[in-house]
C-alpha atoms as a PDB file:
ATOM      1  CA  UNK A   1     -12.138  18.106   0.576  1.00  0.00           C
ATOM      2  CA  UNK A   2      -8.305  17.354   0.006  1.00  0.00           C
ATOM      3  CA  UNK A   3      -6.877  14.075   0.841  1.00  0.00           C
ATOM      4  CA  UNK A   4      -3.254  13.000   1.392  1.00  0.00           C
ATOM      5  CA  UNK A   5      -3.065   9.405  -0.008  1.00  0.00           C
ATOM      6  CA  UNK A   6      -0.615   6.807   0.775  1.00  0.00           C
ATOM      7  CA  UNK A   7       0.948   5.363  -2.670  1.00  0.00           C
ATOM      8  CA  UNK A   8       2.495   2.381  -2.260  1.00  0.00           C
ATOM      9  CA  UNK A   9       2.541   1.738  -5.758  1.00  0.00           C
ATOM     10  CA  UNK A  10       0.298  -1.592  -5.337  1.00  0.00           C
ATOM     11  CA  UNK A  11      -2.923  -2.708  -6.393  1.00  0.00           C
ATOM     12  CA  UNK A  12      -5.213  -1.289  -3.074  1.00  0.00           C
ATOM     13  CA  UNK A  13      -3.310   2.393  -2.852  1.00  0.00           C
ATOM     14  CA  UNK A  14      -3.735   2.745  -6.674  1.00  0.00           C
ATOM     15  CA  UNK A  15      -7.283   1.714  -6.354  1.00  0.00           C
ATOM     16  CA  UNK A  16      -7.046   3.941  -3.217  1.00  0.00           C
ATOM     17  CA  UNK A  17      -6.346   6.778  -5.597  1.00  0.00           C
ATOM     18  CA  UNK A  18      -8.450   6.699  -7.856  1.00  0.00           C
ATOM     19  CA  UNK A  19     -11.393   6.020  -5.690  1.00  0.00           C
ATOM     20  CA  UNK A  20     -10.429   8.726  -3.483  1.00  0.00           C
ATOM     21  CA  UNK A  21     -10.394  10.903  -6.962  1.00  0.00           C
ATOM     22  CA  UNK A  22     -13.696   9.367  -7.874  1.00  0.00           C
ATOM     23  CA  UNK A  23     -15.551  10.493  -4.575  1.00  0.00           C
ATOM     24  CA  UNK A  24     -14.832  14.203  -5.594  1.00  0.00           C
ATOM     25  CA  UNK A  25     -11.319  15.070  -3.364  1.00  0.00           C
ATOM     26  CA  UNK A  26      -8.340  16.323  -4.483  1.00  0.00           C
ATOM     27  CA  UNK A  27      -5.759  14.097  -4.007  1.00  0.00           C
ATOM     28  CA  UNK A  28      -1.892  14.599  -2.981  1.00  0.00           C
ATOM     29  CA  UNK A  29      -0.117  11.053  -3.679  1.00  0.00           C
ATOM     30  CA  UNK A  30       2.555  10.092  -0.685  1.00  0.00           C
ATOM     31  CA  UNK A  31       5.186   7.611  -1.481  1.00  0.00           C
ATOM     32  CA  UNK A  32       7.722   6.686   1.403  1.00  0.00           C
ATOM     33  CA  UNK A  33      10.664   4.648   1.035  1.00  0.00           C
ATOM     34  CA  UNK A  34      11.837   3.513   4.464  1.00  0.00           C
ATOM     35  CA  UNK A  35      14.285   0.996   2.947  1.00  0.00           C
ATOM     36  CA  UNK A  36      12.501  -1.127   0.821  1.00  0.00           C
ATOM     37  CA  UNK A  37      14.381  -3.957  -0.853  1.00  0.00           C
ATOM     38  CA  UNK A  38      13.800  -2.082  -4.215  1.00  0.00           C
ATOM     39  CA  UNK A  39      12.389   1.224  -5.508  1.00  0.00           C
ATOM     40  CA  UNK A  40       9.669  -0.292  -7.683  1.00  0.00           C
ATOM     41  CA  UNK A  41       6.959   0.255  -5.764  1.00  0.00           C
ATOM     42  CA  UNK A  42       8.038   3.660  -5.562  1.00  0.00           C
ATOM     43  CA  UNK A  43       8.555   4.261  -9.048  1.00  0.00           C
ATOM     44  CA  UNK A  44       4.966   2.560 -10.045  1.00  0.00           C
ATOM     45  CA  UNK A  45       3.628   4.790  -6.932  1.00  0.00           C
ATOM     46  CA  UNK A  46       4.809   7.988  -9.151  1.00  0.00           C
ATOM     47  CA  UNK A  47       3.615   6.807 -12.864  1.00  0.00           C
ATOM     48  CA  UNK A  48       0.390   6.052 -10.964  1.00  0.00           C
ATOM     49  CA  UNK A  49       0.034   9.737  -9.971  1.00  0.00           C
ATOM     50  CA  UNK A  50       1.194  10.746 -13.180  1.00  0.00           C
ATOM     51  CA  UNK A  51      -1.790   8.402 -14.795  1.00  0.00           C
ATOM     52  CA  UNK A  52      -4.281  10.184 -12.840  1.00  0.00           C
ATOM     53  CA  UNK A  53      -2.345  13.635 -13.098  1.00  0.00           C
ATOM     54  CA  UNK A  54      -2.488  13.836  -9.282  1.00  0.00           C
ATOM     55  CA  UNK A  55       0.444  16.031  -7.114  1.00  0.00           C
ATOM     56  CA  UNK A  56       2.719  13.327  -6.446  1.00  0.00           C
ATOM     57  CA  UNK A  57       5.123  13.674  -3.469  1.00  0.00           C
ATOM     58  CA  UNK A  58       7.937  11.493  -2.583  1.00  0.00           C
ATOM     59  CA  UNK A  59       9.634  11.224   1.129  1.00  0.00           C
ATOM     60  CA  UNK A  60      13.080   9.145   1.876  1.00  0.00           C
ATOM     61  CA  UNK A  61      13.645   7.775   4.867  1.00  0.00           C
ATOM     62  CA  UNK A  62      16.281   5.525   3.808  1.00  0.00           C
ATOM     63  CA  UNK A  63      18.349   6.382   7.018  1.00  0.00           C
ATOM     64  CA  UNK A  64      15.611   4.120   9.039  1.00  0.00           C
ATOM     65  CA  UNK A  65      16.759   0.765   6.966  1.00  0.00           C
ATOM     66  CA  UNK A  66      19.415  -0.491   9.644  1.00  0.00           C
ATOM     67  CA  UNK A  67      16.930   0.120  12.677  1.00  0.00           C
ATOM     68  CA  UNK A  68      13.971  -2.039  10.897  1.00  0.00           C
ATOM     69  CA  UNK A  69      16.043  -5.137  10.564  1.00  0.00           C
ATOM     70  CA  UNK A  70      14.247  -8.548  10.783  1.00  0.00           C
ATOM     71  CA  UNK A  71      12.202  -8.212   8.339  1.00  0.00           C
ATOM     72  CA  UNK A  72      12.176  -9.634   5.153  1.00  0.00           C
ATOM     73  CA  UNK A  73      11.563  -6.370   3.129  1.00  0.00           C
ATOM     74  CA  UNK A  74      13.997  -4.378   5.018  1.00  0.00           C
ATOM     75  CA  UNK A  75      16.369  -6.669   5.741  1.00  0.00           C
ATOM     76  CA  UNK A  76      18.618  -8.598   3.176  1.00  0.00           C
ATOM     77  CA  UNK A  77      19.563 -11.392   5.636  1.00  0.00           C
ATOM     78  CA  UNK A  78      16.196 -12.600   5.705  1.00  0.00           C
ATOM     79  CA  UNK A  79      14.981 -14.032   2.726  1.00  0.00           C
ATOM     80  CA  UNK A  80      11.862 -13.450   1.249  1.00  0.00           C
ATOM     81  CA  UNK A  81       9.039 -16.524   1.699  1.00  0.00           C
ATOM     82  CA  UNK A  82       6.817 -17.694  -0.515  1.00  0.00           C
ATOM     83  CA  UNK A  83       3.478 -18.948  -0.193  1.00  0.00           C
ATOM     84  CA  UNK A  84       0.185 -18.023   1.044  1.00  0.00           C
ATOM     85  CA  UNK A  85      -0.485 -14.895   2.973  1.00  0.00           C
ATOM     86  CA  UNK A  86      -2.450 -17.099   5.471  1.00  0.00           C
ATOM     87  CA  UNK A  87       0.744 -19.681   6.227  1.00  0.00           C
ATOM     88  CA  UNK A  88       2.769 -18.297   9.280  1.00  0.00           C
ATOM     89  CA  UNK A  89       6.092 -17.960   7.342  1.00  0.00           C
ATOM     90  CA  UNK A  90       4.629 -14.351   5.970  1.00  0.00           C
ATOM     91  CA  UNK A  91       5.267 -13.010   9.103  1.00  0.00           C
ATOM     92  CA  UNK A  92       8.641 -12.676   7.931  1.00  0.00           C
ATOM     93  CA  UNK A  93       7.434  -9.621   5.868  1.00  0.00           C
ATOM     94  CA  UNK A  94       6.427  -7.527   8.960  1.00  0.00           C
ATOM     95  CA  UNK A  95       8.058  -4.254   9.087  1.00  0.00           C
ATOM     96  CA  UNK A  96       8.125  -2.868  12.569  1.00  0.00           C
ATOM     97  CA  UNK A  97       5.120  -0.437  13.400  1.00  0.00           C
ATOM     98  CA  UNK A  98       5.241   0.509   9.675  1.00  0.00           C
ATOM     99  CA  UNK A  99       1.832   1.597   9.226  1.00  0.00           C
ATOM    100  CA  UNK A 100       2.373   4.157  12.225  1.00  0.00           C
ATOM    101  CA  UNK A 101       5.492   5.502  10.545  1.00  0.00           C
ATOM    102  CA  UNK A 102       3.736   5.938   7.048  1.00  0.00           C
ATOM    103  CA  UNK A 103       0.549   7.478   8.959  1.00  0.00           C
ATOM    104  CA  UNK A 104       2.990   9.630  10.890  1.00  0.00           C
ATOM    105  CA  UNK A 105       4.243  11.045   7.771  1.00  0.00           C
ATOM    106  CA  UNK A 106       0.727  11.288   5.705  1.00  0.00           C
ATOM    107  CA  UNK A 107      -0.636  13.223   8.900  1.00  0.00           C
ATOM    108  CA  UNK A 108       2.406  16.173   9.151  1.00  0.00           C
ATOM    109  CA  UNK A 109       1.631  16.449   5.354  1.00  0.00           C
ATOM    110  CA  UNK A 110      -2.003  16.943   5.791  1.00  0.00           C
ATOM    111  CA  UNK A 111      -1.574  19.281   8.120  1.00  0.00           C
ATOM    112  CA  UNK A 112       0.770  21.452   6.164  1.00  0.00           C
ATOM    113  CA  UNK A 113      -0.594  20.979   2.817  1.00  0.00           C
ATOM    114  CA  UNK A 114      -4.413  22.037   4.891  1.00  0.00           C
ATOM    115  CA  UNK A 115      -5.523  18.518   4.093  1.00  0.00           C
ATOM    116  CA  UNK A 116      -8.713  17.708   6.019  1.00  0.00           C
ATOM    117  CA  UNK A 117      -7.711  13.750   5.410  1.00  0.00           C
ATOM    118  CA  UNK A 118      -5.319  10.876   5.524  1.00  0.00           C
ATOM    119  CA  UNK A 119      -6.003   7.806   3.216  1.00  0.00           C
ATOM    120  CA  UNK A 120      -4.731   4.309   3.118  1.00  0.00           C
ATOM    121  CA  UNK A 121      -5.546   1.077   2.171  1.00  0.00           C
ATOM    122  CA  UNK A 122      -5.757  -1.219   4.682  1.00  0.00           C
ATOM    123  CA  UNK A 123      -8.104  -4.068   3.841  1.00  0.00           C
ATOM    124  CA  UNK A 124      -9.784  -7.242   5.510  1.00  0.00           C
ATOM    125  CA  UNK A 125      -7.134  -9.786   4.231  1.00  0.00           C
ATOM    126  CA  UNK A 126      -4.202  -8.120   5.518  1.00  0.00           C
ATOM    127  CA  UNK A 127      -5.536  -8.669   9.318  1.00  0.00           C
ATOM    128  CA  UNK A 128      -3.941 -11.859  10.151  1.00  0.00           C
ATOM    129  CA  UNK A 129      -0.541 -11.403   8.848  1.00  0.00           C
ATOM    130  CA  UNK A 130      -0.247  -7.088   9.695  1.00  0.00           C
ATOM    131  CA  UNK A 131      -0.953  -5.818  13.789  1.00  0.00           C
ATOM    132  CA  UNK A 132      -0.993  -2.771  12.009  1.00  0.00           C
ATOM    133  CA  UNK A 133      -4.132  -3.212   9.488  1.00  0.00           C
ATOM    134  CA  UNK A 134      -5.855  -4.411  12.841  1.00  0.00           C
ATOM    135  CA  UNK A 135      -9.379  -2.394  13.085  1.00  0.00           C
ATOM    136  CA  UNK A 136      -8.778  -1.699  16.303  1.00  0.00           C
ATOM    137  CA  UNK A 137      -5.203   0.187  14.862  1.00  0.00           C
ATOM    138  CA  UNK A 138      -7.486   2.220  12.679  1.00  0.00           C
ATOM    139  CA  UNK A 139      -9.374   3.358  15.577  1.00  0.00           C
ATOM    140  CA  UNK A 140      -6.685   4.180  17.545  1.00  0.00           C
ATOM    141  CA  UNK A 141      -4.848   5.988  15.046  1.00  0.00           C
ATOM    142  CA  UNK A 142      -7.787   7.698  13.572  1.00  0.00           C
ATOM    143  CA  UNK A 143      -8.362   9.195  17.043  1.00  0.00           C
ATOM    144  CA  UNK A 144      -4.544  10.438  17.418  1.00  0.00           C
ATOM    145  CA  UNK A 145      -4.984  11.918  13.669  1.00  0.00           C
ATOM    146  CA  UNK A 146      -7.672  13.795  14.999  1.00  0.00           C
ATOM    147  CA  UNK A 147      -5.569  15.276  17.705  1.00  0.00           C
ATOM    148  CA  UNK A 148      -2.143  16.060  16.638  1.00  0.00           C
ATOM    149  CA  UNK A 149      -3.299  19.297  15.149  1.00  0.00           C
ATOM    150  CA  UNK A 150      -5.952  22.012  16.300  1.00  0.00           C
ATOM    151  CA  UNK A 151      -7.729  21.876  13.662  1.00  0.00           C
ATOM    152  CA  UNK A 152      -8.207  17.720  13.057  1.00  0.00           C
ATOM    153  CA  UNK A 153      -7.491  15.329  10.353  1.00  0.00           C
ATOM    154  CA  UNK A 154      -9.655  12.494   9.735  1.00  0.00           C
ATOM    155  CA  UNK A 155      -8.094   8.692   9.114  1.00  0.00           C
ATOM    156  CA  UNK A 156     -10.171   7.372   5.719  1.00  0.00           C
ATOM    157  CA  UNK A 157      -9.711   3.675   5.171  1.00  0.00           C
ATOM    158  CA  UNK A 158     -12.471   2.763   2.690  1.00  0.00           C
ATOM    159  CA  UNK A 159     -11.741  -0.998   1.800  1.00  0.00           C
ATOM    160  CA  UNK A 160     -11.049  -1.685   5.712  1.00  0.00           C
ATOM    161  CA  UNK A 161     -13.946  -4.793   5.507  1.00  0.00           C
ATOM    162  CA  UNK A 162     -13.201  -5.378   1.578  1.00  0.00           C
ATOM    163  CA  UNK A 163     -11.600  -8.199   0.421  1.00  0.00           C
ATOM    164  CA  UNK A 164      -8.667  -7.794  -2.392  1.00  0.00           C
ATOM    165  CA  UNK A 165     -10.843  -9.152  -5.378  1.00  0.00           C
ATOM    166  CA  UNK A 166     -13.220  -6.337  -3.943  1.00  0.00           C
ATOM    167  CA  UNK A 167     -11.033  -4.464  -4.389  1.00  0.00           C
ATOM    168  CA  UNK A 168      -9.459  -5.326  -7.938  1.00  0.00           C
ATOM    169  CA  UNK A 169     -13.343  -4.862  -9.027  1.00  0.00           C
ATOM    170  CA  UNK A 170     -13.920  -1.805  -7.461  1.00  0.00           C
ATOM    171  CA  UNK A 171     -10.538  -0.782  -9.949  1.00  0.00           C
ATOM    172  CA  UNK A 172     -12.116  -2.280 -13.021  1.00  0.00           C
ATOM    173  CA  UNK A 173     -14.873   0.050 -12.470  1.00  0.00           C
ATOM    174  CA  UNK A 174     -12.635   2.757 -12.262  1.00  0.00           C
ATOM    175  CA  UNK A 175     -10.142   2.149 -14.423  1.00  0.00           C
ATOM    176  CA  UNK A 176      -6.764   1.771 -12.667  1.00  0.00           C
ATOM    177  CA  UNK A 177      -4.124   0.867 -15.097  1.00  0.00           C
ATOM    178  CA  UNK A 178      -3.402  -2.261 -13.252  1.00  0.00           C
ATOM    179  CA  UNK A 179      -0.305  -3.264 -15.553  1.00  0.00           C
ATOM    180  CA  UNK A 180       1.744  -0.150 -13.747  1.00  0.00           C
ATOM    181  CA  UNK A 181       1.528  -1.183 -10.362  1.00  0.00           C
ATOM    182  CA  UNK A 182       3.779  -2.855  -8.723  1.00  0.00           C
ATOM    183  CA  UNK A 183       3.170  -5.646  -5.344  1.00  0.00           C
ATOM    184  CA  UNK A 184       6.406  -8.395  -5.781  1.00  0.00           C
ATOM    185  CA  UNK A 185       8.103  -8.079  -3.022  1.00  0.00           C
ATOM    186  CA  UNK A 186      11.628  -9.122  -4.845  1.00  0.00           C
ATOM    187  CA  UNK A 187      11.564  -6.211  -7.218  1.00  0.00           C
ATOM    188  CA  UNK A 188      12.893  -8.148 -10.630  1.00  0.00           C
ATOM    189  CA  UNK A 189      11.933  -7.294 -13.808  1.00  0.00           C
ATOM    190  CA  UNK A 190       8.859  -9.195 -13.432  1.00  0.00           C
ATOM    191  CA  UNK A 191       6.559 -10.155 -10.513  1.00  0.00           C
ATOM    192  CA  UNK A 192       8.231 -13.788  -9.288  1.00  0.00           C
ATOM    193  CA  UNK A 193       4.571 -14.615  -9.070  1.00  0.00           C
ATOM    194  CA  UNK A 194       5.392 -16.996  -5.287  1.00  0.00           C
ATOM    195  CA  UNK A 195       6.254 -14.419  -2.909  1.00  0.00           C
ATOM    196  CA  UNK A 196       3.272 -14.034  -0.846  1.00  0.00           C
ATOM    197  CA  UNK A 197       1.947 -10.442  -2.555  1.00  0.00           C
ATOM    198  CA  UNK A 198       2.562 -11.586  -5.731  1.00  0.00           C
ATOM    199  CA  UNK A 199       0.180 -15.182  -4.421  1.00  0.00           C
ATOM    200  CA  UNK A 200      -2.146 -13.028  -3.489  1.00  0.00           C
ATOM    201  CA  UNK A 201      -2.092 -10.642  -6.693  1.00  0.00           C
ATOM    202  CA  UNK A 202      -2.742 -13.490  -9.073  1.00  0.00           C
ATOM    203  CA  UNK A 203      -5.583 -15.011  -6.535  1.00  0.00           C
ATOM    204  CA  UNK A 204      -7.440 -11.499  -6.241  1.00  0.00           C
ATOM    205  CA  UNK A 205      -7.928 -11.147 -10.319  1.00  0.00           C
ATOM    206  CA  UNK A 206      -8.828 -14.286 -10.632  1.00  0.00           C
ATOM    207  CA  UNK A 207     -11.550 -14.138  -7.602  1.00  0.00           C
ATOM    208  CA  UNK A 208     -12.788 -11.062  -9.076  1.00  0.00           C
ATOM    209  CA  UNK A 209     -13.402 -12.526 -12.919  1.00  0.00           C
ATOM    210  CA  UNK A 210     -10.891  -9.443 -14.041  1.00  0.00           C
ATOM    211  CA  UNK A 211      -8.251 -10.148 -16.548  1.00  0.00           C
ATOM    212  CA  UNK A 212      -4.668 -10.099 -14.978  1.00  0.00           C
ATOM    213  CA  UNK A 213      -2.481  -7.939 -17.246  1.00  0.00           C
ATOM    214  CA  UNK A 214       0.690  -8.680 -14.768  1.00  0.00           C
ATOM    215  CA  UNK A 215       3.514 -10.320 -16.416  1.00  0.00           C
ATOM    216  CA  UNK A 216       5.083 -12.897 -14.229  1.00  0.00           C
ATOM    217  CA  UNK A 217       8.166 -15.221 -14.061  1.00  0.00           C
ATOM    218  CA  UNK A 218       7.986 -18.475 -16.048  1.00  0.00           C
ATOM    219  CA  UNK A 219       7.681 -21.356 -13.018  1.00  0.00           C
ATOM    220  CA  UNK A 220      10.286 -24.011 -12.810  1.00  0.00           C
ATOM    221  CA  UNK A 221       9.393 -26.969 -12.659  1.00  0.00           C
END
């Protein structure tokens, strides 16, 4: 069984990789910049595969960044919140039918590479913020995956009821050199430790009863 992976570089697609690794596939990493505020995700996405000594590939759709404006990681007019995933300012971090442009991209690979898969990471705690972590946006898109080619490609989204310390264990278990990924969505040196990824970073580890090797910021008081 081979698997195309999306690699964001963060804590559930690393986990995603090696767990997909773990279940006996072969794995083919995907990382897509679509005009991220910064390319560390990306880069973490590709020392990642390199950890695992997985095919990494890397896809550029930098062209898209003036046509996904209004949101906060795409668009440098809006700044980006902190706070809780749960508080409504996070909706500020919505790309625009991202997850269907990333799943777009995994599924032409798939089916060129003869992947029988697609893999991402959508989990339970990104439903109130994301439309497109939705379960019933799995569905649908697991049943177009299965059509746009004659010979189908299935949509596997393993942590789709887990909760991100589920998760964070689940990479304990397995290993996941946690200090080279990458979730801030401001892309300093360090993690700025408010935005709402990097909240929800520090909150998962510490649910979980797993040491957090990320360095962050210093708060000012």
């Amino acid at each position: 069984m081979r698997a195309v992976v999306l690699l964001s570089g963060g804590l559930d697609s690393s986990v995603l990789l090696y767990e997909t690794r773990d279940s006996w596939r072969e794995a083919i990493a995907l990382s897509v910049f679509y005009g991220q505020r910064h390319y560390r995700e990306v880069n973490a996405a590709e020392k990642i595969a390199g950890a695992l000594r997985v095919p990494f590939r890397r896809v550029n759709l930098d062209d898209l960044r003036p046509l996904l404006h209004g949101s906060a990681l795409t668009d440098s007019s809006v700044p980006v919140p902190d706070g809780h995933y749960q508080e409504e300012s996070m909706r500020a971090t919505v790309v625009p039918a991202r997850n269907l442009l990333l799943l777009s991209v995994a599924a032409a690979v798939a089916v060129a590479e003869g992947a029988e898969e697609v893999a991402y990471a959508a989990h339970a705690g990104d439903h109130a913020v994301y439309p497109d972590c939705r379960p019933s946006f799995i569905e649908a898109v697991g049943l177009v995956l299965r059509l746009c080619d004659y010979r189908p490609v299935l949509l596997r989204t393993p942590f789709r009821d887990w909760r991100k310390q589920d998760i964070v264990r689940r990479g304990a278990d397995l290993g996941v050199p946690f200090d080279l990924t990458w979730s801030c969505y401001r892309g300093g040196e360090l993690h700025c430790g408010t935005c709402g990824t990097c909240v929800e970073r520090r909150e998962a580890f510490e649910l979980a009863g797993v040491p957090d090797p990320t360095r962050y910021q210093e708060r000012k008081e």
